[in-house]
N, C-alpha and C. Protein backbone atom coordinates (compact mmCIF):
# COMPACT_ATOMS: atom_id res chain seq x y z
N UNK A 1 2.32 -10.73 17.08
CA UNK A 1 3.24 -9.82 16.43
C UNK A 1 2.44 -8.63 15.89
N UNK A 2 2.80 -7.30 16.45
CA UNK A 2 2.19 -6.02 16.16
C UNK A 2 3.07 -5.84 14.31
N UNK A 3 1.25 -5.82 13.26
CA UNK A 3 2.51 -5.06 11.93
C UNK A 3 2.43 -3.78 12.17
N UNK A 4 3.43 -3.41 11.50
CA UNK A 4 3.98 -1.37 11.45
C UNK A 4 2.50 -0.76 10.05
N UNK A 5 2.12 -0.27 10.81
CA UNK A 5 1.14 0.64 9.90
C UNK A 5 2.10 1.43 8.96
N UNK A 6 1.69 1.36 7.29
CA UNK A 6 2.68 2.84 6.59
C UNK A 6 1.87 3.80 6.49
N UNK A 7 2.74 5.17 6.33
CA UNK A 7 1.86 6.39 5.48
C UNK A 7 2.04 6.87 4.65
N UNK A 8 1.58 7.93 4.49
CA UNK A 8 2.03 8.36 2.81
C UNK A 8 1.31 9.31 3.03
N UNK A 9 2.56 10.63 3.00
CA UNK A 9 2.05 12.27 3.32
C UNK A 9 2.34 13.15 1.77
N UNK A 10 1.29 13.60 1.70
CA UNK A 10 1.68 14.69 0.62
C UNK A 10 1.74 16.14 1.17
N UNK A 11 2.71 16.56 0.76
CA UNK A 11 2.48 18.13 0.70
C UNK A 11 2.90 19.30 -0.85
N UNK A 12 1.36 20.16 -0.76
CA UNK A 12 1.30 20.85 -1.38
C UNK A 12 2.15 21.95 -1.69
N UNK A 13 2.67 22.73 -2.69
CA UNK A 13 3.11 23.67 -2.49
C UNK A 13 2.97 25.04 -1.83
N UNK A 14 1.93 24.96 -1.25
CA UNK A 14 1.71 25.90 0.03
C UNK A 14 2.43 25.25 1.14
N UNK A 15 2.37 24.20 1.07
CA UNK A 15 3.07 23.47 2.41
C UNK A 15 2.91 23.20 3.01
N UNK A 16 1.26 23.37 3.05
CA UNK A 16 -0.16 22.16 3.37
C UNK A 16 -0.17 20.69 3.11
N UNK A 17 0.72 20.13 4.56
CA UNK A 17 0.71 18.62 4.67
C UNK A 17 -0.84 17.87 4.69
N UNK A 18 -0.68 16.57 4.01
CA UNK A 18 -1.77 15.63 4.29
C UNK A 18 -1.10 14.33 4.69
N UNK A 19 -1.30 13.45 5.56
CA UNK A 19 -1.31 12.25 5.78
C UNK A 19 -2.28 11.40 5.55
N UNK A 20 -1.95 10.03 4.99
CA UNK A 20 -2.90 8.59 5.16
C UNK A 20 -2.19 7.69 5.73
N UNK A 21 -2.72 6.95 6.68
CA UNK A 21 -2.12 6.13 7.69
C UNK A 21 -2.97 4.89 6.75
N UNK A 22 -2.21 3.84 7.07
CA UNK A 22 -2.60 2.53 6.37
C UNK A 22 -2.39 1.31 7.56
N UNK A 23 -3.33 0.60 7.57
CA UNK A 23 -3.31 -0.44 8.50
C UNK A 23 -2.09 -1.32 8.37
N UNK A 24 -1.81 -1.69 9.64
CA UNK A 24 -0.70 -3.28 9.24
C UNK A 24 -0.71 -3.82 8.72
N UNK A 25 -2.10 -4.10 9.14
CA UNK A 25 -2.58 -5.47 8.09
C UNK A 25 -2.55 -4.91 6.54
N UNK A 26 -3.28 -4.07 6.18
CA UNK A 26 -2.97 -3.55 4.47
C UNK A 26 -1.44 -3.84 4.17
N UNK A 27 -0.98 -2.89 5.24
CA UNK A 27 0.73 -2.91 5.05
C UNK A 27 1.37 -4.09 4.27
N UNK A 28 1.32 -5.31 5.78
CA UNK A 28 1.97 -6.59 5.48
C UNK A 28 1.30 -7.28 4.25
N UNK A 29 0.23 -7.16 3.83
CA UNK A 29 -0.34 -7.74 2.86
C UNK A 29 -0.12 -7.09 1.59
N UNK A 30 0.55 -5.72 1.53
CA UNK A 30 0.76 -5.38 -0.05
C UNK A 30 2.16 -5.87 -0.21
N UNK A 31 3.17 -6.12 0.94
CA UNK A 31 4.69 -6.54 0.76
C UNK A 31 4.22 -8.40 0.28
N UNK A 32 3.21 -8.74 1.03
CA UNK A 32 3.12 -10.47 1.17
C UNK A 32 2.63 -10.30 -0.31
N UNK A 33 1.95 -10.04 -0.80
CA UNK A 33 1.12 -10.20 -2.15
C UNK A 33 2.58 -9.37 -3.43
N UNK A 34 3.58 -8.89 -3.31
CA UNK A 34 4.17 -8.68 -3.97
C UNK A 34 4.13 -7.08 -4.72
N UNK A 35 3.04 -6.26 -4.28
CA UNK A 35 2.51 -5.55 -4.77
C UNK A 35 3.72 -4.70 -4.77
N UNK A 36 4.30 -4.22 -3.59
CA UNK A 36 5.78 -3.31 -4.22
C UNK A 36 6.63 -3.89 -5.26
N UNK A 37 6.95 -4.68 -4.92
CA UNK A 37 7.91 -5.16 -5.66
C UNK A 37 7.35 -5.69 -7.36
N UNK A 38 6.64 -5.18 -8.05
CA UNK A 38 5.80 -4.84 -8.91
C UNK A 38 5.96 -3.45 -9.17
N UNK A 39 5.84 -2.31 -8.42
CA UNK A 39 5.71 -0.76 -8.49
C UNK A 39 7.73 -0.71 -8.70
N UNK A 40 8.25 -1.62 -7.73
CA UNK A 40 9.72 -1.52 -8.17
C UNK A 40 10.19 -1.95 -9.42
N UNK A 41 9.53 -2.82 -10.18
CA UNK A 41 10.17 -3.09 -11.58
C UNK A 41 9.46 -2.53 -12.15
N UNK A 42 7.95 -2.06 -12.32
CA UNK A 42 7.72 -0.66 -13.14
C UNK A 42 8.20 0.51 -13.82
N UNK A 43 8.80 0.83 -12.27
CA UNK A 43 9.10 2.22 -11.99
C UNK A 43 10.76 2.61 -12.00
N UNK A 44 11.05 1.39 -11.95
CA UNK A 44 12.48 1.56 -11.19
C UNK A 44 13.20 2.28 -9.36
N UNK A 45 11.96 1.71 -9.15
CA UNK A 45 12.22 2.62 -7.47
C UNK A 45 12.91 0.99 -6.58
N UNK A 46 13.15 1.68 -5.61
CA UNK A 46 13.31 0.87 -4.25
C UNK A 46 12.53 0.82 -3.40
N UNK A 47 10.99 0.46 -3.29
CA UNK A 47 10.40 1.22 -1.76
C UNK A 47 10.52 -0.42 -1.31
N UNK A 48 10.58 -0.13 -0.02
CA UNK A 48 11.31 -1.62 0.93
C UNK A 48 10.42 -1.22 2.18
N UNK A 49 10.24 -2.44 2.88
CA UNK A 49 9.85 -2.58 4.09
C UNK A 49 10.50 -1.76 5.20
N UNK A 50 9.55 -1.30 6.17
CA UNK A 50 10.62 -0.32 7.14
C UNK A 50 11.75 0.80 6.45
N UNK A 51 11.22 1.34 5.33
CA UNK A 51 12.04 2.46 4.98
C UNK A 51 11.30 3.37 4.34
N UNK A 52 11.53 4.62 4.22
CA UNK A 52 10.73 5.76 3.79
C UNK A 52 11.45 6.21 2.63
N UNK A 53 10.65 6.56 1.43
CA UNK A 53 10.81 7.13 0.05
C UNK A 53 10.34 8.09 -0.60
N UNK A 54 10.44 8.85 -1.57
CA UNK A 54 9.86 10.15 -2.20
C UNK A 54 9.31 9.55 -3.56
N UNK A 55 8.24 9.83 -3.82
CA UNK A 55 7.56 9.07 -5.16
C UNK A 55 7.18 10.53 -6.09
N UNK A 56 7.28 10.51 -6.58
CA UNK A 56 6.91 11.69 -7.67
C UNK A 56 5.72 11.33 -8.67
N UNK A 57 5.03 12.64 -9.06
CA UNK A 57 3.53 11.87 -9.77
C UNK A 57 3.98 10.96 -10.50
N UNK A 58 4.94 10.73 -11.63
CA UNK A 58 4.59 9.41 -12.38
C UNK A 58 4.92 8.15 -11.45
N UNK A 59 5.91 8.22 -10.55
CA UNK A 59 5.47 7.21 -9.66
C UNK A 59 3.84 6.65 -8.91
N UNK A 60 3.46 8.12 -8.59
CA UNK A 60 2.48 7.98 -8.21
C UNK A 60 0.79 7.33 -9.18
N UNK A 61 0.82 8.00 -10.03
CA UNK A 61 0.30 7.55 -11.37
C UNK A 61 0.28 5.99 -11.42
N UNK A 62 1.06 5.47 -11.24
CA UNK A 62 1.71 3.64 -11.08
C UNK A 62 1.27 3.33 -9.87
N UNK A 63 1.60 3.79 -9.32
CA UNK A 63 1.00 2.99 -7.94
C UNK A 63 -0.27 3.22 -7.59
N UNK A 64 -1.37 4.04 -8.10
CA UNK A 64 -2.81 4.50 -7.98
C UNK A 64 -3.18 3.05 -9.30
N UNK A 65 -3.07 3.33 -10.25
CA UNK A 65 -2.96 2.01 -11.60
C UNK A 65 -2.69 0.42 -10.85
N UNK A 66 -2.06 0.35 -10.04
CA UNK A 66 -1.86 -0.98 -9.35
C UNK A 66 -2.62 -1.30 -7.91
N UNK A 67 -2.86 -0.36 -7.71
CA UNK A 67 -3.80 -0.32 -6.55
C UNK A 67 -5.14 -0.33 -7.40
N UNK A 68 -5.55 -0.10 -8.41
CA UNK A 68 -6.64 -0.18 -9.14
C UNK A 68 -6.78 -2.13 -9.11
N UNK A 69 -5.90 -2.11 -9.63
CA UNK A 69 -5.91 -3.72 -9.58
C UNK A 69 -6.10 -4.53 -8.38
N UNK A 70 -5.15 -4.35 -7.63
CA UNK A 70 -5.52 -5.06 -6.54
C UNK A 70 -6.74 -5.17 -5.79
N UNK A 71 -7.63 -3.71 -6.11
CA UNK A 71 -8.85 -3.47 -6.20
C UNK A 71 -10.30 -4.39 -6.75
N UNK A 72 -9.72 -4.44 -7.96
CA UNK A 72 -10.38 -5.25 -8.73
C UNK A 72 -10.49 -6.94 -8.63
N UNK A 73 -9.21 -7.10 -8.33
CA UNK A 73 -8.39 -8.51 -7.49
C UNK A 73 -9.79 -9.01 -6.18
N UNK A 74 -9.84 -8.21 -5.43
CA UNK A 74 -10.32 -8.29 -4.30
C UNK A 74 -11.67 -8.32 -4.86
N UNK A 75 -12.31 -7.45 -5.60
CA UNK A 75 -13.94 -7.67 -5.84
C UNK A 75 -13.98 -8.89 -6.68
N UNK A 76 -12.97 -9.60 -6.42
CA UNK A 76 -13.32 -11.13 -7.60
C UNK A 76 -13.15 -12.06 -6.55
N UNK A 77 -12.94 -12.04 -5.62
CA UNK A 77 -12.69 -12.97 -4.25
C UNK A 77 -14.28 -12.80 -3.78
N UNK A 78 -14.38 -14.60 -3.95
CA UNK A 78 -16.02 -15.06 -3.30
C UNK A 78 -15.67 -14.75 -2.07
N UNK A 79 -14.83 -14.93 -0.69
CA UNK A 79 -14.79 -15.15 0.29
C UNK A 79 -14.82 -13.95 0.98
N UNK A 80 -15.51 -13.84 2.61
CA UNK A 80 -15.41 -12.31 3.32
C UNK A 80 -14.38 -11.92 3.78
N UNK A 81 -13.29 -12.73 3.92
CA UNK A 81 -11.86 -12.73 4.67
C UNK A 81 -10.46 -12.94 3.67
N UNK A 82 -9.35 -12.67 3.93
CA UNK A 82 -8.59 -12.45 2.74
C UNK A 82 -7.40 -13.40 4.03
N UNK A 83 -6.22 -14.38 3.87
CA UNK A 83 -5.54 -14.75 4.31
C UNK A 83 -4.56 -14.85 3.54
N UNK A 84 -3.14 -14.07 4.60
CA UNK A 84 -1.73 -14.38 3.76
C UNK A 84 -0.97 -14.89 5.18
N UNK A 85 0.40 -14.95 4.34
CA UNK A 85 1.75 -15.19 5.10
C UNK A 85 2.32 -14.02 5.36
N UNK A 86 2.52 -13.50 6.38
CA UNK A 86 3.41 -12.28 6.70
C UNK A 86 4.48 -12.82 7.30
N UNK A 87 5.14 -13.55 7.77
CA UNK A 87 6.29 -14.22 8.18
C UNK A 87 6.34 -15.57 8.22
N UNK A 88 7.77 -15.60 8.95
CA UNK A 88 7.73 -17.36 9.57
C UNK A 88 8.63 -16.70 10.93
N UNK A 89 8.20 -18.62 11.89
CA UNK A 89 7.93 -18.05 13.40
C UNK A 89 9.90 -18.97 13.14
N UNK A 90 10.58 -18.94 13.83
CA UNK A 90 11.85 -20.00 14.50
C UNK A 90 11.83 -21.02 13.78
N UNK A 91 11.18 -21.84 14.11
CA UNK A 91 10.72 -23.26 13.60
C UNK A 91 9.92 -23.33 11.81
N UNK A 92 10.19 -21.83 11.32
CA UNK A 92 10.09 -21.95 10.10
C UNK A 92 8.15 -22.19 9.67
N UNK A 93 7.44 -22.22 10.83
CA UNK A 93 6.23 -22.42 10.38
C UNK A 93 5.15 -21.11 9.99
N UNK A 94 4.49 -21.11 9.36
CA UNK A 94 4.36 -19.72 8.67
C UNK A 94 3.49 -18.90 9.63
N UNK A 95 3.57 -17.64 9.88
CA UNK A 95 2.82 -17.11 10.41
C UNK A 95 1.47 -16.22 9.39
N UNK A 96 0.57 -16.45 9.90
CA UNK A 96 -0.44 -15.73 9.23
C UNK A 96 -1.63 -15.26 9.68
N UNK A 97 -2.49 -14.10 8.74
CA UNK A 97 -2.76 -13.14 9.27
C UNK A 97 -4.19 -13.07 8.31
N UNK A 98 -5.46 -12.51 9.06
CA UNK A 98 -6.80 -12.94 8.38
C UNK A 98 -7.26 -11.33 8.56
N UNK A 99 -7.75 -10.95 7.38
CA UNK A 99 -8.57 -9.86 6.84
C UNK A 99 -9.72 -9.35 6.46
N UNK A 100 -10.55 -8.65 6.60
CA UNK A 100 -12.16 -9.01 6.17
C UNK A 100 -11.97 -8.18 4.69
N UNK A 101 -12.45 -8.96 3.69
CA UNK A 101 -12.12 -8.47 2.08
C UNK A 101 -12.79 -6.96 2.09
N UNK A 102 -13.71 -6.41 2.47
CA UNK A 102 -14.28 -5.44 2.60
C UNK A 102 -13.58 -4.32 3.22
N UNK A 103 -12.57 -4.43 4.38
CA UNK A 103 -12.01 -4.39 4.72
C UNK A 103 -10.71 -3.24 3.81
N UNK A 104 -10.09 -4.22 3.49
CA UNK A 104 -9.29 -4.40 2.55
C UNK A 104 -9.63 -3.21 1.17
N UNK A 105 -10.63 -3.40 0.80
CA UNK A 105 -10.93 -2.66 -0.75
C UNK A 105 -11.80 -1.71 -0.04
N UNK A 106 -12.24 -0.80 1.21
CA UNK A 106 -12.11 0.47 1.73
C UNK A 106 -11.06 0.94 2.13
N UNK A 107 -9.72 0.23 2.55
CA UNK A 107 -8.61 1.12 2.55
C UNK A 107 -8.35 1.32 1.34
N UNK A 108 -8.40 0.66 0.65
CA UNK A 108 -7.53 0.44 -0.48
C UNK A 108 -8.19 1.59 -1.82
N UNK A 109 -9.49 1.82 -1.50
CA UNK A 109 -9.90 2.75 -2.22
C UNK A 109 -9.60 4.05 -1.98
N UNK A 110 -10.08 4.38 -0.43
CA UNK A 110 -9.18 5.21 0.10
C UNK A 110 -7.70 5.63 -0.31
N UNK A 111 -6.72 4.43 -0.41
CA UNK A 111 -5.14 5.12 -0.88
C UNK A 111 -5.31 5.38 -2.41
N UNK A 112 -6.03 4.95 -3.01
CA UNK A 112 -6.26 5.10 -4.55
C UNK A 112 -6.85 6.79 -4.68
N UNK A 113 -8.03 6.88 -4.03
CA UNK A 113 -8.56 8.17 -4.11
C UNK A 113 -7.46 9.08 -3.67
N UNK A 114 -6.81 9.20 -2.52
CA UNK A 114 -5.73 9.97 -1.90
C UNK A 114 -4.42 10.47 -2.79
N UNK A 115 -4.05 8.87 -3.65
CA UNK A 115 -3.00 9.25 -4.33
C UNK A 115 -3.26 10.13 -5.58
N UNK A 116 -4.54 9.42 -5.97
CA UNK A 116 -4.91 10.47 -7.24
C UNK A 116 -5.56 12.16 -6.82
N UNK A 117 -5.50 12.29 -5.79
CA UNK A 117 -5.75 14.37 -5.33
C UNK A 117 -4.22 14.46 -5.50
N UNK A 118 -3.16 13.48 -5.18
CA UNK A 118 -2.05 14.29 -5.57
C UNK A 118 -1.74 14.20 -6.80
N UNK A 119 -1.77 13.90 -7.15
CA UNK A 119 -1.60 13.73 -8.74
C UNK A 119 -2.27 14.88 -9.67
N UNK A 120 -3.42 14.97 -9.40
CA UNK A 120 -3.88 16.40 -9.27
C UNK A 120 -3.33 17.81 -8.86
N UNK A 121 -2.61 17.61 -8.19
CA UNK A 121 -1.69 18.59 -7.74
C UNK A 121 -0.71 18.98 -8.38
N UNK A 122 -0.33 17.21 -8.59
CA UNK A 122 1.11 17.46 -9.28
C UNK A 122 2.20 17.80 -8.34
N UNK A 123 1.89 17.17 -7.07
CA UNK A 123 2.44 16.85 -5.87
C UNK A 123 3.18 15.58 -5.97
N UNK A 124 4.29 15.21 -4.88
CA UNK A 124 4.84 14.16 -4.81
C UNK A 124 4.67 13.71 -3.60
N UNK A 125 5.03 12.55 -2.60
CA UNK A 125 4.90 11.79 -1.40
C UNK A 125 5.49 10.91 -1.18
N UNK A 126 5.74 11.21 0.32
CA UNK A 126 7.03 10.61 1.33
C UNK A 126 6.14 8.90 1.86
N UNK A 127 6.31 8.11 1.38
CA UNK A 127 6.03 6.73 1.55
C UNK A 127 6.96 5.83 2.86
N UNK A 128 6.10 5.85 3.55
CA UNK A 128 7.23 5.41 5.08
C UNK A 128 6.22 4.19 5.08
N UNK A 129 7.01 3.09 5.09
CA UNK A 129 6.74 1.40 4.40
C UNK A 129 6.79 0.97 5.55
């Protein structure tokens, strides 16, 4: 099973787009680990799987702050590989999906650094989940 990579484009008020593309695997693993749905009772947003949203800096602000964590999460994991559940197959047996932790906390620093230049801006971003 191919996961859907998300992105998350900012554009400036010149109107100078940026994109960050995010792996599947990141993807399925911030929905499996709960991590939106965390930024949704924060914030009061909806961002959902397979749908695209507009986050505004204090959204953004929150979700750079929780990505800090999950950050931190990950440099406390002895192991080189990170394993979740991203589905179940028919027969209800779980499907799952293996990560190298290193991996993981270079994207993840990456979307942290990214979100906070907009924030800097004082820019907002289109989140396609």
């Amino acid at each position: 099973m191919k996961m859907k990579e998300s992105s998350v484009s900012v554009t400036s008020d010149s109107g100078h787009s940026q994109t960050l593309r995010l792996s599947g695997l990141l993807s399925e693993w911030l929905f499996a680990t709960g991590f939106w749905s965390e930024v949704n009772a924060t914030c009061g947003t909806m961002f959902d799987q397979y749908e695209e949203d507009l986050a505004d800096t204090e959204v953004l602000i929150v979700i750079a702050q929780k990505i800090d964590q999950k950050i931190q999460g990950l440099r406390d994991v002895t192991t080189p590989t990170v394993e979740f559940v991203h589905g179940w197959a028919v027969d209800w047996t779980p499907l799952k999906a293996t990560a190298k932790t290193e991996a993981f906390l270079g994207e993840l620093m990456t979307l942290r650094n990214f979100l906070q230049e907009a924030v800097l801006k004082q820019a907002s971003a289109d989140l396609s989940l």
